[in-house]
N, C-alpha and C. Protein backbone atom coordinates (compact mmCIF):
# COMPACT_ATOMS: atom_id res chain seq x y z
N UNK A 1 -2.60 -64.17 -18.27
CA UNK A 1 -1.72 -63.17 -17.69
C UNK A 1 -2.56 -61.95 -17.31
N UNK A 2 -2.58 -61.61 -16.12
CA UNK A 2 -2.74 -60.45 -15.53
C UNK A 2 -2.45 -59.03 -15.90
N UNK A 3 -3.47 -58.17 -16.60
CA UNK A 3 -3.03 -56.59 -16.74
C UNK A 3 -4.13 -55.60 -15.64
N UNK A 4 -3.21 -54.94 -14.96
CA UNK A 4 -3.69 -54.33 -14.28
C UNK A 4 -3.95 -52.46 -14.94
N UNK A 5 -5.13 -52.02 -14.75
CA UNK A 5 -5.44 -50.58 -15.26
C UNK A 5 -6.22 -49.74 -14.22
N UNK A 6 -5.50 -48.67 -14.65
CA UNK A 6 -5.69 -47.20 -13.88
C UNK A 6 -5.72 -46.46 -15.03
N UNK A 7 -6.54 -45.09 -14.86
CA UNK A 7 -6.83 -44.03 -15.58
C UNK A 7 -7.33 -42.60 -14.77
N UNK A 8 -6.34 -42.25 -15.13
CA UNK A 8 -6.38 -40.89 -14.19
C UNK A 8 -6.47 -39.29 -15.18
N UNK A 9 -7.53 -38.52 -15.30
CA UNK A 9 -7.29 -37.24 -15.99
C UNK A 9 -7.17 -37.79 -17.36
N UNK A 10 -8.03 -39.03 -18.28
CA UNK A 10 -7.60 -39.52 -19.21
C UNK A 10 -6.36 -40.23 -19.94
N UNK A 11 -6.02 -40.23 -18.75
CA UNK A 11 -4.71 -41.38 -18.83
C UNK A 11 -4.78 -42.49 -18.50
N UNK A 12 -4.17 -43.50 -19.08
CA UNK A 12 -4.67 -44.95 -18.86
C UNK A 12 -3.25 -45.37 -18.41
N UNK A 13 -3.08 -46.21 -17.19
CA UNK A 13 -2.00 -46.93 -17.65
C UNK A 13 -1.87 -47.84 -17.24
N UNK A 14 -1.51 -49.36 -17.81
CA UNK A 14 -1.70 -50.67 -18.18
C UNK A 14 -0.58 -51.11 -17.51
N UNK A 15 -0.47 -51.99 -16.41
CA UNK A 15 0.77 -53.10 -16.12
C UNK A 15 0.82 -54.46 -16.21
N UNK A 16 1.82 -55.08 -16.72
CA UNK A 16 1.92 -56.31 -17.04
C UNK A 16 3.20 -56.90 -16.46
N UNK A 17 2.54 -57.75 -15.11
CA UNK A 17 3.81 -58.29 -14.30
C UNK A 17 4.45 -59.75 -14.74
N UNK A 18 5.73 -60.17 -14.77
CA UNK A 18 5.64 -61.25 -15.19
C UNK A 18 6.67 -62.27 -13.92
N UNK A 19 6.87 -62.84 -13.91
CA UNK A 19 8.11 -63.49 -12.43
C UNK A 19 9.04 -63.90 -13.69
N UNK A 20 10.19 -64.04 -13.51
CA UNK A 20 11.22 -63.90 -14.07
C UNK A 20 12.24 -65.23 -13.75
N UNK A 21 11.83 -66.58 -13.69
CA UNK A 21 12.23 -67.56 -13.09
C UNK A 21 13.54 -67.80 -13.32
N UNK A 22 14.27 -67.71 -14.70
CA UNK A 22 15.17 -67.96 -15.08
C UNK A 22 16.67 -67.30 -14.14
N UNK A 23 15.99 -66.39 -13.81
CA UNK A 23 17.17 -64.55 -13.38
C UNK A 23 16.46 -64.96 -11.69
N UNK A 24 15.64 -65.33 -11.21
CA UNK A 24 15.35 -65.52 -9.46
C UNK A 24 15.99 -67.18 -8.77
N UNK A 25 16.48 -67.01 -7.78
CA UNK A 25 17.11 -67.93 -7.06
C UNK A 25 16.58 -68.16 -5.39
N UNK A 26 15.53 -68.72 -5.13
CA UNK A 26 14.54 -69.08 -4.80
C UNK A 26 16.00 -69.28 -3.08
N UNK A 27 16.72 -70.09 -3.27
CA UNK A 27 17.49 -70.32 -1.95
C UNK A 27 18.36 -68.94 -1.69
N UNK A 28 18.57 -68.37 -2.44
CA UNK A 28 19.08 -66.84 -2.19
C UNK A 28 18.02 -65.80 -1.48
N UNK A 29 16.56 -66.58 -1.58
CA UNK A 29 16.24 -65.26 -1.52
C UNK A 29 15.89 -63.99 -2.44
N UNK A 30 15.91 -64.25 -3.85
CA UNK A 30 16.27 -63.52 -4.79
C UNK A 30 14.77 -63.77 -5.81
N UNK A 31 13.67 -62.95 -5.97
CA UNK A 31 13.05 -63.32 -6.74
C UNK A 31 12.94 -62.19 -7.41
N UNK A 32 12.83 -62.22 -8.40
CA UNK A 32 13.01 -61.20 -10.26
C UNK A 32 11.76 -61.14 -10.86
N UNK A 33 11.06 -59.96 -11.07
CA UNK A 33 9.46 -59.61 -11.66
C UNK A 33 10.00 -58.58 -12.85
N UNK A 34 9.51 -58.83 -13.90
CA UNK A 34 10.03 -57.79 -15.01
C UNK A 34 8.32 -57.41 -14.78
N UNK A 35 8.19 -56.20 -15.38
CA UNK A 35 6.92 -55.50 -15.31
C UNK A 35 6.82 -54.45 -16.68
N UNK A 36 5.66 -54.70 -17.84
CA UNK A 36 5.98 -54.17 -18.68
C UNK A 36 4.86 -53.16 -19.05
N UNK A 37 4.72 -51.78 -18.95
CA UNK A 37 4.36 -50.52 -18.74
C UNK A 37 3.40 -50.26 -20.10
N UNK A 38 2.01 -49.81 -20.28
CA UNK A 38 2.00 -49.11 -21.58
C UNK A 38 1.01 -47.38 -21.10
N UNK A 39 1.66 -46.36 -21.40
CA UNK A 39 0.58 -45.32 -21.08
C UNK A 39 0.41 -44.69 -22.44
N UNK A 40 -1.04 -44.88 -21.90
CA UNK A 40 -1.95 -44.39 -23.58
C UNK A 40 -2.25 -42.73 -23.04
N UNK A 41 -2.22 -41.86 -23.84
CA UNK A 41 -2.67 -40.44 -23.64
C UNK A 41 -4.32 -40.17 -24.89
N UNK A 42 -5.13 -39.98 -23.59
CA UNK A 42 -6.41 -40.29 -24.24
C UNK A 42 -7.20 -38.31 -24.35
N UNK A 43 -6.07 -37.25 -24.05
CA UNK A 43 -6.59 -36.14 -23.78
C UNK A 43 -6.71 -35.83 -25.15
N UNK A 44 -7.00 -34.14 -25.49
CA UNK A 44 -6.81 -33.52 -26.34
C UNK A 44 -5.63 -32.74 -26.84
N UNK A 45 -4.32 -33.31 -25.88
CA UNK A 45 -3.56 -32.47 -25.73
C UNK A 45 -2.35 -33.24 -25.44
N UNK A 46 -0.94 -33.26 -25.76
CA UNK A 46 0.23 -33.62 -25.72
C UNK A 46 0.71 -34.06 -23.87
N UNK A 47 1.30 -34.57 -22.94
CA UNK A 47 1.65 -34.46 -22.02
C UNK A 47 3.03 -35.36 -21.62
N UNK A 48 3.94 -34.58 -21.47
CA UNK A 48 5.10 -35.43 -20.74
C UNK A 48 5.05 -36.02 -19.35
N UNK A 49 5.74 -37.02 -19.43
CA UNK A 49 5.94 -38.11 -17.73
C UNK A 49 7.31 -37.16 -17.15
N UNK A 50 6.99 -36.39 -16.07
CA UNK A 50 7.98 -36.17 -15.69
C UNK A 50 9.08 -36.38 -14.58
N UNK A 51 8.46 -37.53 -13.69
CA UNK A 51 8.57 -38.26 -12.24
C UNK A 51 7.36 -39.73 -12.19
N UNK A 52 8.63 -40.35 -11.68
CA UNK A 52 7.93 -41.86 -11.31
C UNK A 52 7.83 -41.81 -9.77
N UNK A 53 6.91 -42.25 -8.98
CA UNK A 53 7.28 -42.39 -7.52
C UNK A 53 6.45 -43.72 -7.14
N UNK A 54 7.36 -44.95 -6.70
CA UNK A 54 6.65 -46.02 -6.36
C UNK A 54 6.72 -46.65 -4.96
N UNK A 55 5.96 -47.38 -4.71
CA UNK A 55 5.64 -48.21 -3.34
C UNK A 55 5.65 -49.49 -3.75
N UNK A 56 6.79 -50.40 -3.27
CA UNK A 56 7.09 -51.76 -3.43
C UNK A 56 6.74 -52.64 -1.95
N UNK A 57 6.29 -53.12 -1.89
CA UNK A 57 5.70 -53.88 -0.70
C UNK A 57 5.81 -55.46 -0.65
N UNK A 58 6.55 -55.79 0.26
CA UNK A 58 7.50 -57.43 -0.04
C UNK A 58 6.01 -58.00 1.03
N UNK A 59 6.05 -59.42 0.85
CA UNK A 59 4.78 -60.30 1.48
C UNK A 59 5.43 -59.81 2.95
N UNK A 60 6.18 -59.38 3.63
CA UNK A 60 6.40 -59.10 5.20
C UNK A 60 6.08 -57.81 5.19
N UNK A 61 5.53 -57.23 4.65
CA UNK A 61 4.72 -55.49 4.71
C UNK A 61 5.88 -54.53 4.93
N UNK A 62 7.04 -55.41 4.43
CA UNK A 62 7.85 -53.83 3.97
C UNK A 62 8.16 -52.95 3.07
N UNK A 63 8.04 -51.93 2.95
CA UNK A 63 7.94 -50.74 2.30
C UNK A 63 9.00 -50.01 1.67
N UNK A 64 9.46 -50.03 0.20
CA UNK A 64 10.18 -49.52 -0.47
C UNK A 64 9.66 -48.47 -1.45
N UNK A 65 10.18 -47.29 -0.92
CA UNK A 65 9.89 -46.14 -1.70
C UNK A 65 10.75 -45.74 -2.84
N UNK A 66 10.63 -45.46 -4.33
CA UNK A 66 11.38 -45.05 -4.90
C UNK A 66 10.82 -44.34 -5.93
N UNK A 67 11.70 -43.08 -6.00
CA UNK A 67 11.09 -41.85 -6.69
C UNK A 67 12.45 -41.19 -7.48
N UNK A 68 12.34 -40.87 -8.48
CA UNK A 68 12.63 -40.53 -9.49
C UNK A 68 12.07 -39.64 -11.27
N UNK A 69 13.53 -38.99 -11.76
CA UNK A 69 12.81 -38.52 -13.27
C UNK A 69 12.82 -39.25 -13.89
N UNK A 70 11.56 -39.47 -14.68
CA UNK A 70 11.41 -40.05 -15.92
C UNK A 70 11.29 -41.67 -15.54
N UNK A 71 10.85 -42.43 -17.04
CA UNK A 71 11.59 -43.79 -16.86
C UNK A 71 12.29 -44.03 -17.65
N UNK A 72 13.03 -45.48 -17.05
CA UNK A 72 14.79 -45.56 -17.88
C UNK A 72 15.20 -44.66 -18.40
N UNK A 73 15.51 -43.50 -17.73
CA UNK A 73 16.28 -42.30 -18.09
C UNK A 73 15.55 -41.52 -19.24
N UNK A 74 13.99 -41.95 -19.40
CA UNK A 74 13.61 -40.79 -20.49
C UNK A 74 12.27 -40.04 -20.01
N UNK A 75 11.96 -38.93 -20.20
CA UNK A 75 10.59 -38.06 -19.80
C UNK A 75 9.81 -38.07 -20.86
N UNK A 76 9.01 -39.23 -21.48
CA UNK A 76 8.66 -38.99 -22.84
C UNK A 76 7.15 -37.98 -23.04
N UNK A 77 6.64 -37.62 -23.75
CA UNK A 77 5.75 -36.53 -24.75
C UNK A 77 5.21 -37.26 -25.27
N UNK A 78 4.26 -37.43 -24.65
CA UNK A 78 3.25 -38.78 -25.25
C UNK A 78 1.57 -38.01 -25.75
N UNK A 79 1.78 -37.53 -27.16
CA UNK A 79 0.95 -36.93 -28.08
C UNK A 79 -0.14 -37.72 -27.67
N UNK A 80 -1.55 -36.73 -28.46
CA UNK A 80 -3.12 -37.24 -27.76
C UNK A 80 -3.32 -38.35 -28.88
N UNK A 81 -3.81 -39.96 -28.20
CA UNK A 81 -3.77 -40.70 -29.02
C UNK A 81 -3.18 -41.81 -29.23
N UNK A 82 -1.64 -41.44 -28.53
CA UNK A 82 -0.89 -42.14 -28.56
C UNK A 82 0.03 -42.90 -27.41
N UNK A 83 0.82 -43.75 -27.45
CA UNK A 83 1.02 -44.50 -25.89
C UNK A 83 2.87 -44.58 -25.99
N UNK A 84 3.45 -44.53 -24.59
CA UNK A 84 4.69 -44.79 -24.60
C UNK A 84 4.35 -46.37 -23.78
N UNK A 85 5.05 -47.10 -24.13
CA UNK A 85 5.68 -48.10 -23.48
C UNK A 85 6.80 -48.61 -23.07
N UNK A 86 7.45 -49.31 -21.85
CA UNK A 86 8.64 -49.22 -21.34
C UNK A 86 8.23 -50.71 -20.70
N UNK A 87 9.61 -51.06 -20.03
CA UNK A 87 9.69 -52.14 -18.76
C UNK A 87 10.77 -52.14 -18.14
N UNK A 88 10.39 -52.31 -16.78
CA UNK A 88 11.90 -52.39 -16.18
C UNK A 88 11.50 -53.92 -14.83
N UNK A 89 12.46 -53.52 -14.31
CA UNK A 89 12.27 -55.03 -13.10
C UNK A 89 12.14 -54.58 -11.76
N UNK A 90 11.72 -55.87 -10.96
CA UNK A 90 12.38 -55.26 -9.57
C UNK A 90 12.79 -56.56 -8.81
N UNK A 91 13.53 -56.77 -7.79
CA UNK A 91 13.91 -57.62 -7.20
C UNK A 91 13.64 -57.88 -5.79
N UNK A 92 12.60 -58.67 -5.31
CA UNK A 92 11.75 -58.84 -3.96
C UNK A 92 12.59 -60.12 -2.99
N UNK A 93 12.93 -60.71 -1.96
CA UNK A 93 13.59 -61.22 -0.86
C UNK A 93 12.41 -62.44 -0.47
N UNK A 94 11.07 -62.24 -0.93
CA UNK A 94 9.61 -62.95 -0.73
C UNK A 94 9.41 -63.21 -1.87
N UNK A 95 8.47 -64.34 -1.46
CA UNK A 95 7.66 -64.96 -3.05
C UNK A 95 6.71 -64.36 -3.52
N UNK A 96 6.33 -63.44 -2.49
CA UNK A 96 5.62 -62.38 -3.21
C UNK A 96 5.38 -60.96 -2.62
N UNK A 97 4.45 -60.03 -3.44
CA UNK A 97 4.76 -58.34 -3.26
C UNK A 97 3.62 -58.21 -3.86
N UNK A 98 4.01 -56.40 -3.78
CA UNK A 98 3.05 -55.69 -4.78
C UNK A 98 3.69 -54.49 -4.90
N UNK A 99 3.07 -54.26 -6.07
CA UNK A 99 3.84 -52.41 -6.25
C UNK A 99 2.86 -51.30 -6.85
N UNK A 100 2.79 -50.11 -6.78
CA UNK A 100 2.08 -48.92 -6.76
C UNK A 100 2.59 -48.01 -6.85
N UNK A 101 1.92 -47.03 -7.62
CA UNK A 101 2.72 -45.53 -7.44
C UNK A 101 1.91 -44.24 -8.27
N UNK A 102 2.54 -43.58 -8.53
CA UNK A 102 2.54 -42.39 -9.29
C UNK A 102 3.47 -41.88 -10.63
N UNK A 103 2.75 -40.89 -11.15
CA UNK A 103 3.54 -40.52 -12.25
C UNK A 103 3.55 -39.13 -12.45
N UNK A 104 4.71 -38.14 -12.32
CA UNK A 104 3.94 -36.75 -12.29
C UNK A 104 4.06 -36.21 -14.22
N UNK A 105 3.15 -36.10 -14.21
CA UNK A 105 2.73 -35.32 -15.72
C UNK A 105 2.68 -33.96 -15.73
N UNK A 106 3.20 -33.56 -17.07
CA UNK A 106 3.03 -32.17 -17.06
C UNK A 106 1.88 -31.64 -18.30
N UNK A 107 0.93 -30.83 -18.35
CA UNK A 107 0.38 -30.62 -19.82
C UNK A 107 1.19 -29.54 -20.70
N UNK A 108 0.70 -29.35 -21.53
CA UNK A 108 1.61 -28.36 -22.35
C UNK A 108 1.44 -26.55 -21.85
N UNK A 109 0.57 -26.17 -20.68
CA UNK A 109 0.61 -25.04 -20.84
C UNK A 109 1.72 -24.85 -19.39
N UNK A 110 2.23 -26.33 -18.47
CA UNK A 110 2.78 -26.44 -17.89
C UNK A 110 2.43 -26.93 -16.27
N UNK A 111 1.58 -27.15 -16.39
CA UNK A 111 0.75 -27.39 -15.12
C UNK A 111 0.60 -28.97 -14.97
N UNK A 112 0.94 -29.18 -13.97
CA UNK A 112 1.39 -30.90 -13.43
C UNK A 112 0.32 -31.67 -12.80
N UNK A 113 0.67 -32.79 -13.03
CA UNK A 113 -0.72 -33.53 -12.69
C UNK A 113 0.05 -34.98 -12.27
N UNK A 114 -0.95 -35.66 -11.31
CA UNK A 114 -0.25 -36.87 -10.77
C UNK A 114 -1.73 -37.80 -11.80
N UNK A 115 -0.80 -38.82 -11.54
CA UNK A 115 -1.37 -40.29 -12.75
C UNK A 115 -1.38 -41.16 -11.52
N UNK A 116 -2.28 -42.21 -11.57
CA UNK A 116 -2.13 -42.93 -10.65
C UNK A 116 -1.38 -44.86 -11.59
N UNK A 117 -0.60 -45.51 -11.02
CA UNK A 117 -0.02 -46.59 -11.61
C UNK A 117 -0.73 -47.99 -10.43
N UNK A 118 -1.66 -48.51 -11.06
CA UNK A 118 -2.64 -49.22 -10.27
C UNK A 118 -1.50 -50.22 -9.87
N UNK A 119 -1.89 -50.43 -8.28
CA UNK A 119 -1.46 -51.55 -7.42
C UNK A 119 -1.38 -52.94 -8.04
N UNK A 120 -0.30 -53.40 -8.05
CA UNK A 120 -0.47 -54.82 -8.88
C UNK A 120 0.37 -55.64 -8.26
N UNK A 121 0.30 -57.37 -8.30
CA UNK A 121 0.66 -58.16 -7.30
C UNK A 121 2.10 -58.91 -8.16
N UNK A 122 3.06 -58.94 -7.39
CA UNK A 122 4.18 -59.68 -8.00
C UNK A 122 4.20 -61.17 -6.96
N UNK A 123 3.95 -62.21 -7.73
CA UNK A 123 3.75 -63.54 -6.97
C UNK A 123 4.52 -64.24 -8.00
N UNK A 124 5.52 -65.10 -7.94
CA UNK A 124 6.92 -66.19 -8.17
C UNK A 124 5.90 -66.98 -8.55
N UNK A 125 6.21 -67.48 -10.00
CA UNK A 125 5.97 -68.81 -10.40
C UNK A 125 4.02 -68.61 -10.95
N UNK A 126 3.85 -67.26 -11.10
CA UNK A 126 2.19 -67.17 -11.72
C UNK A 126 2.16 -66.25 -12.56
N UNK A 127 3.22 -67.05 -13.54
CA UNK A 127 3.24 -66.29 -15.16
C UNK A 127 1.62 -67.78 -15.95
């Protein structure tokens, strides 16, 4: 299995795509990637996630932007040292994609910083 890593400003962050065969319906059109998140905070210093912004890209080079606070509804404070982890899904029309993005961070004296969330490939059936 495939983990993809980026580290930005001492931030690491780790993706783990998986295809979701059970939940995708291949004659619909319908294919299901759960993707499971870990960001380690490698600074000297505390920093919250305060914005996700991603680029979903279906095998016909189309382009889904989606930006938002937090993930699954939380902005977590991820102390030096230590890692939040999350997962959520996405649902592609192709057998395969890719997705990318950003993360806006804040440090504790308040000053924001973008994370980068390395490009990683969602392909049906290459768990």
């Amino acid at each position: 299995m495939t983990i993809y890593t980026a580290t930005t400003e001492e931030i690491t962050v780790q993706v783990r795509p998986v295809y979701l065969d059970g939940q995708s319906d291949v004659l619909a059109k319908k294919f299901v990637f759960a993707y499971f998140i870990r960001i380690e905070n490698h600074r000297d210093e505390s920093v919250q996630l305060l914005r996700r912004h991603w680029f979903i890209t279906d095998a016909h080079g189309d382009v889904k932007e989606v930006e938002g606070e937090g993930v699954i509804g939380k902005q977590p404070v991820i102390s030096p040292g230590k890692a939040h982890e999350y997962n959520s899904f996405c649902i592609l029309e192709t057998f395969e994609g890719a997705m990318e993005g950003t993360y806006l961070m804040a440090r504790e004296n308040g000053d924001r910083f973008h994370v980068t969330i390395p490009r990683f490939t969602l392909r049906a059936a290459a768990n």
